[in-house]
Protein backbone atom coordinates (compact mmCIF):
# COMPACT_ATOMS: atom_id res chain seq x y z
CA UNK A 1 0.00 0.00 0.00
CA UNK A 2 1.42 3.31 -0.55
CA UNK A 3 2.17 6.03 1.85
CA UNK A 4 -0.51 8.60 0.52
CA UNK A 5 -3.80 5.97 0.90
CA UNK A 6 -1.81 4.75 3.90
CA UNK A 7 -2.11 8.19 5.07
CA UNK A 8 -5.67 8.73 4.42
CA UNK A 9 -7.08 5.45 6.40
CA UNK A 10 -4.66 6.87 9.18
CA UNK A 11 -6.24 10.40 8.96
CA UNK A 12 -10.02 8.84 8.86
CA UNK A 13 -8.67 6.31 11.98
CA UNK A 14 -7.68 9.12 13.63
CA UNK A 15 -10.51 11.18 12.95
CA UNK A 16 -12.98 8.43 13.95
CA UNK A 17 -10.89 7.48 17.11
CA UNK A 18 -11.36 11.10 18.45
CA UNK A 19 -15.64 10.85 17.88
CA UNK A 20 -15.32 7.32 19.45
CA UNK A 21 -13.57 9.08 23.04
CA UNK A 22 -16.49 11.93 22.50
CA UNK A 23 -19.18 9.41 22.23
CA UNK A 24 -18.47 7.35 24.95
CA UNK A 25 -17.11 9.89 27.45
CA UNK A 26 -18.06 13.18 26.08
CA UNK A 27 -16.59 16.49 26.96
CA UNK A 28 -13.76 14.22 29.44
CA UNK A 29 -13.13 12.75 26.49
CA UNK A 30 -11.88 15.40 24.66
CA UNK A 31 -9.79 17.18 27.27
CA UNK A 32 -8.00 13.59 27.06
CA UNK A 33 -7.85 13.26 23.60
CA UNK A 34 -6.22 16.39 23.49
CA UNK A 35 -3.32 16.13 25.89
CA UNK A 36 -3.00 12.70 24.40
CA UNK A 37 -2.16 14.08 20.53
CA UNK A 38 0.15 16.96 21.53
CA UNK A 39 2.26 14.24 23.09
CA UNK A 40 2.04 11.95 20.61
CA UNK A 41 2.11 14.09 18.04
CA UNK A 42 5.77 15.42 19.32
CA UNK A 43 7.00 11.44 19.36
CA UNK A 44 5.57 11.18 15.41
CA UNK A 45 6.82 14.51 14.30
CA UNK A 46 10.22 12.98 14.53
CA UNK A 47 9.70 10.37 11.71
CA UNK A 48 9.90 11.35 8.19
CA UNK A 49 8.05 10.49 5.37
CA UNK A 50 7.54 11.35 1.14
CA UNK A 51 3.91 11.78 1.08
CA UNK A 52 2.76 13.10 -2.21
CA UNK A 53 5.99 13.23 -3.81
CA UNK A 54 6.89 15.76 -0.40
CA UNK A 55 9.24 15.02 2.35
CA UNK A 56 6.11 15.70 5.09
CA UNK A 57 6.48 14.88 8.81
CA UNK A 58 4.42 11.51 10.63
CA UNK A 59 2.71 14.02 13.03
CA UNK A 60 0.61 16.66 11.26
CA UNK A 61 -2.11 14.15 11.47
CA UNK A 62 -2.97 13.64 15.27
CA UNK A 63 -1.88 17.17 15.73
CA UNK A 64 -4.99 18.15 13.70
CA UNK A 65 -6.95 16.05 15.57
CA UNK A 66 -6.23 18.83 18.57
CA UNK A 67 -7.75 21.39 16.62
CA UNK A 68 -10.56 19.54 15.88
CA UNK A 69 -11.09 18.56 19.25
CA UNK A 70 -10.81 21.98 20.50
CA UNK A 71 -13.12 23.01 17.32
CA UNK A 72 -15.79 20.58 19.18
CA UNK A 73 -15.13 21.63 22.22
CA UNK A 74 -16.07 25.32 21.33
CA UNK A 75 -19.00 24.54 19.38
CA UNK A 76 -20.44 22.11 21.51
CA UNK A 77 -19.85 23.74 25.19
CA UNK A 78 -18.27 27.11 24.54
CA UNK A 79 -14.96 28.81 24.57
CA UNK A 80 -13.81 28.75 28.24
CA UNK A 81 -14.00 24.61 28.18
CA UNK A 82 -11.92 25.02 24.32
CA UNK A 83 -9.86 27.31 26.16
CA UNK A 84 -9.19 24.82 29.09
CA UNK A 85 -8.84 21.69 26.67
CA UNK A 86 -5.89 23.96 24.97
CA UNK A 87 -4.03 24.74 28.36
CA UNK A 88 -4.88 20.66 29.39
CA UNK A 89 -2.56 20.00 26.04
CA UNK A 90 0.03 22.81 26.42
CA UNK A 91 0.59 21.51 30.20
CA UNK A 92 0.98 17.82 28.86
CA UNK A 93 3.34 18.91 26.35
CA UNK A 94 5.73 20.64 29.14
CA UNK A 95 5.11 17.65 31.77
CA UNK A 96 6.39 14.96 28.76
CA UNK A 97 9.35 17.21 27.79
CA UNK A 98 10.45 17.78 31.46
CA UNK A 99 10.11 14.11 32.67
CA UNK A 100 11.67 12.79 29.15
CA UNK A 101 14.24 15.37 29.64
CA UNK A 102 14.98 14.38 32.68
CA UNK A 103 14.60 10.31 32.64
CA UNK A 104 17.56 11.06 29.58
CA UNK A 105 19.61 11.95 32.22
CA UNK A 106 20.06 8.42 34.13
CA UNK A 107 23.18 6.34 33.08
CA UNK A 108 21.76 3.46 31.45
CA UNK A 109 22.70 -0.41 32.90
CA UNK A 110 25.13 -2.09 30.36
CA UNK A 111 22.52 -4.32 28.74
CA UNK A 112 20.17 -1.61 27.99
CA UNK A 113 18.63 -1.32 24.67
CA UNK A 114 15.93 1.90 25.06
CA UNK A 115 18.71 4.75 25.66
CA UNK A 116 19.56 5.19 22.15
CA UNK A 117 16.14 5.21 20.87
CA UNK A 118 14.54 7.13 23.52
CA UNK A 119 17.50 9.94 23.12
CA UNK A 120 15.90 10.34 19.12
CA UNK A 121 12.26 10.45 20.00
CA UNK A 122 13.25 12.69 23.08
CA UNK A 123 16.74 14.64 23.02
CA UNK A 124 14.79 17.38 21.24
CA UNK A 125 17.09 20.32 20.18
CA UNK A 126 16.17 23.43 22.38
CA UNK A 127 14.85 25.68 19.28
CA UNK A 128 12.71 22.62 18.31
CA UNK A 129 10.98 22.28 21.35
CA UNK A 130 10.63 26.05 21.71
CA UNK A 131 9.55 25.92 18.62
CA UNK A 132 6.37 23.47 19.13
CA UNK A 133 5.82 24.84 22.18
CA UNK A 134 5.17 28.53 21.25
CA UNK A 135 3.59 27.38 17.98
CA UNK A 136 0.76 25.16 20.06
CA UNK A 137 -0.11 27.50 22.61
CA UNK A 138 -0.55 30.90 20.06
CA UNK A 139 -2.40 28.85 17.36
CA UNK A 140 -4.69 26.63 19.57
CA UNK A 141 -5.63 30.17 21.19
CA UNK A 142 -5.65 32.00 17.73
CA UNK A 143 -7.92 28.94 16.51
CA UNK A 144 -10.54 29.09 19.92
CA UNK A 145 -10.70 32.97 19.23
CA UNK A 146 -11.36 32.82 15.36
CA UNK A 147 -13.54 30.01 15.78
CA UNK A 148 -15.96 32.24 18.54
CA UNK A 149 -15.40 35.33 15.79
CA UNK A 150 -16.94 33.20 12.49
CA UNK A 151 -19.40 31.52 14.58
CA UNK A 152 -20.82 34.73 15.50
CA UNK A 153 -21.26 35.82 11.61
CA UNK A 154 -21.91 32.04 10.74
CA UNK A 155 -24.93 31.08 13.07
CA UNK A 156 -26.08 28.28 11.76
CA UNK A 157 -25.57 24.31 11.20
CA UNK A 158 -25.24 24.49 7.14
CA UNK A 159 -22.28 26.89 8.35
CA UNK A 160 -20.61 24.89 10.64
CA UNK A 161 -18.26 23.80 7.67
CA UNK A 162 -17.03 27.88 7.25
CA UNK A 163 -16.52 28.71 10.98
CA UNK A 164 -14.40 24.98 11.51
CA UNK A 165 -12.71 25.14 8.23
CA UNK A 166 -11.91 29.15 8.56
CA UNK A 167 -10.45 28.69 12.20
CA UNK A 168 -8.25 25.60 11.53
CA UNK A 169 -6.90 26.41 8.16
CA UNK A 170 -5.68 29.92 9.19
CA UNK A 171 -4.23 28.61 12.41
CA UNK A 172 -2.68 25.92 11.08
CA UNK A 173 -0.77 28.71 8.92
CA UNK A 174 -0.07 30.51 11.96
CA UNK A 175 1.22 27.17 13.39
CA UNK A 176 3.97 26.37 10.89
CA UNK A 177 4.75 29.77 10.36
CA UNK A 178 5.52 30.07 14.20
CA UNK A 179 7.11 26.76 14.38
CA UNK A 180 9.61 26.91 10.90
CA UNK A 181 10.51 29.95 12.30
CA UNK A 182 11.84 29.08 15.62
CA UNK A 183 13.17 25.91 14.60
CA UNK A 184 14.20 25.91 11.34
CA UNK A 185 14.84 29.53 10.13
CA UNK A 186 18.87 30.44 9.56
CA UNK A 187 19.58 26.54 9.76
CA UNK A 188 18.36 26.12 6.09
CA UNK A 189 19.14 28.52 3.34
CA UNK A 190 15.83 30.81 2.58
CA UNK A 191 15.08 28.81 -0.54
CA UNK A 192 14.66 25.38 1.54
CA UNK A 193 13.46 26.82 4.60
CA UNK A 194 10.57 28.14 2.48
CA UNK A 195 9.92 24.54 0.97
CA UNK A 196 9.71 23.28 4.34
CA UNK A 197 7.17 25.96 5.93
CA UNK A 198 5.02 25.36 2.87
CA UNK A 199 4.82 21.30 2.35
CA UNK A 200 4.43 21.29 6.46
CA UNK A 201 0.98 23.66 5.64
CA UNK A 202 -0.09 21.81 2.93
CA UNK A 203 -0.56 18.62 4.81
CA UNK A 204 -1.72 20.45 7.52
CA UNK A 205 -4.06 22.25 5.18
CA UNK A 206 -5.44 18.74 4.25
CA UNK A 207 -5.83 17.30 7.26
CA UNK A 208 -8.09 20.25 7.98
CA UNK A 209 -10.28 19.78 5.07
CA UNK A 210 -10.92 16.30 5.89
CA UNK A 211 -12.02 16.83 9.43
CA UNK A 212 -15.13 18.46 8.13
CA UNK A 213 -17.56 16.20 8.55
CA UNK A 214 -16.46 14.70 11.83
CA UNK A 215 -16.96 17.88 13.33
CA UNK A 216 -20.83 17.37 11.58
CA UNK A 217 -21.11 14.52 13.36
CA UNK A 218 -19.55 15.27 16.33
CA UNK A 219 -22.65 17.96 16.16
CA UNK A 220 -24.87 15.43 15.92
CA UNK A 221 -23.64 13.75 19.41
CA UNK A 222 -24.17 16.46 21.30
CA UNK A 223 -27.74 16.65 19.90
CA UNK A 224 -28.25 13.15 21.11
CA UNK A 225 -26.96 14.39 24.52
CA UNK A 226 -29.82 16.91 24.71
């Protein structure tokens, strides 16, 4: 199977993984779905793939999830909880980096096997995890604030598809602009650090797209609820 309908199952699995937390433990759900990705998202955004004949990273995929979750989140129950949910996954992010950062630190025994492996996934480069860091915490709340704007001009249900698509696709700029900037800018020369900042959006700008009509359904559950 190739790596771009590989891709696609994994976006929908992802996608449909997220409703199936909301579903069964509603708005809890969420707030752990969300910590969840912006950890795991940081492990997978260390793995490279081509993807569309583009070098793209493993991770753009669950980190989407995020902003659909937080998309839900502030259609469903309002911005403070999408607010909440966003500090939830910027506080998981530090706790992982701190605790990986410092479990690095012990000498490993003579037959270990982990220490090499764990130091790629984890020995982040300072500007790197600056870089995610910032990037999460300015677009997530750029993305709750947009979303409150556009919902207030775009009221209704056969709408829903402007104010979620609007929000995520501009802060998913906002993301990799923040992000390639911090980590990557003056490593590369300007002509590659440009390809980088805009393959990284165009997945990202997919992954957006296709999270449409989850957040339909996810519309639909809370309906139920009622």
């Amino acid at each position: 199977m190739s790596n771009e309908w590989l891709w696609i199952i994994f976006a929908l699995v992802n996608f449909s993984l997220l409703l199936g937390m909301y579903r069964l433990f509603g708005k809890p759900g969420l707030f752990v779905w969300i910590g969840m990705s912006t950890v795991i998202a940081n492990i997978q955004v260390v793995k490279t793939i081509e993807l569309f004949g583009l070098t793209a990273t493993l991770g753009n995929i669950i980190y989407g999830t995020a902003f659909l979750a937080t998309d839900i989140l502030n259609e469903n129950y309002g911005k403070k909880d999408a607010k909440k949910a966003v500090w939830m996954g910027f506080a998981s992010l530090i706790l992982m980096t701190v605790i990986m950062q410092m479990a690095l630190r012990f000498t490993p025994g003579e037959q270990d096997i982990a220490q090499p492996a764990m130091e790629t996934l984890f020995g982040i480069v300072p500007s790197i995890a600056i870089g995610s860091l910032t990037a999460y915490i300015v677009s997530q709340y750029f993305d709750v604030w947009l979303y409150s704007k556009l919902k207030m001009v775009f009221k209704s249900d056969r709408t829903l598809w402007i104010r979620n698509n609007g929000s995520t696709m501009v802060s998913q700029l906002l993301d990799s602009a923040i992000f390639c900037g911090i980590a990557f800018y003056g490593v590369y020369p300007v002509d590659i650090w440009l390809e980088i900042f805009i393959t990284t959006y165009f997945i990202k700008f997919i992954v957006a797209a296709l999270d449409t009509p989850f957040l339909y359904v996810a519309k639909r559950f809370r309906k139920l609820e009622s």
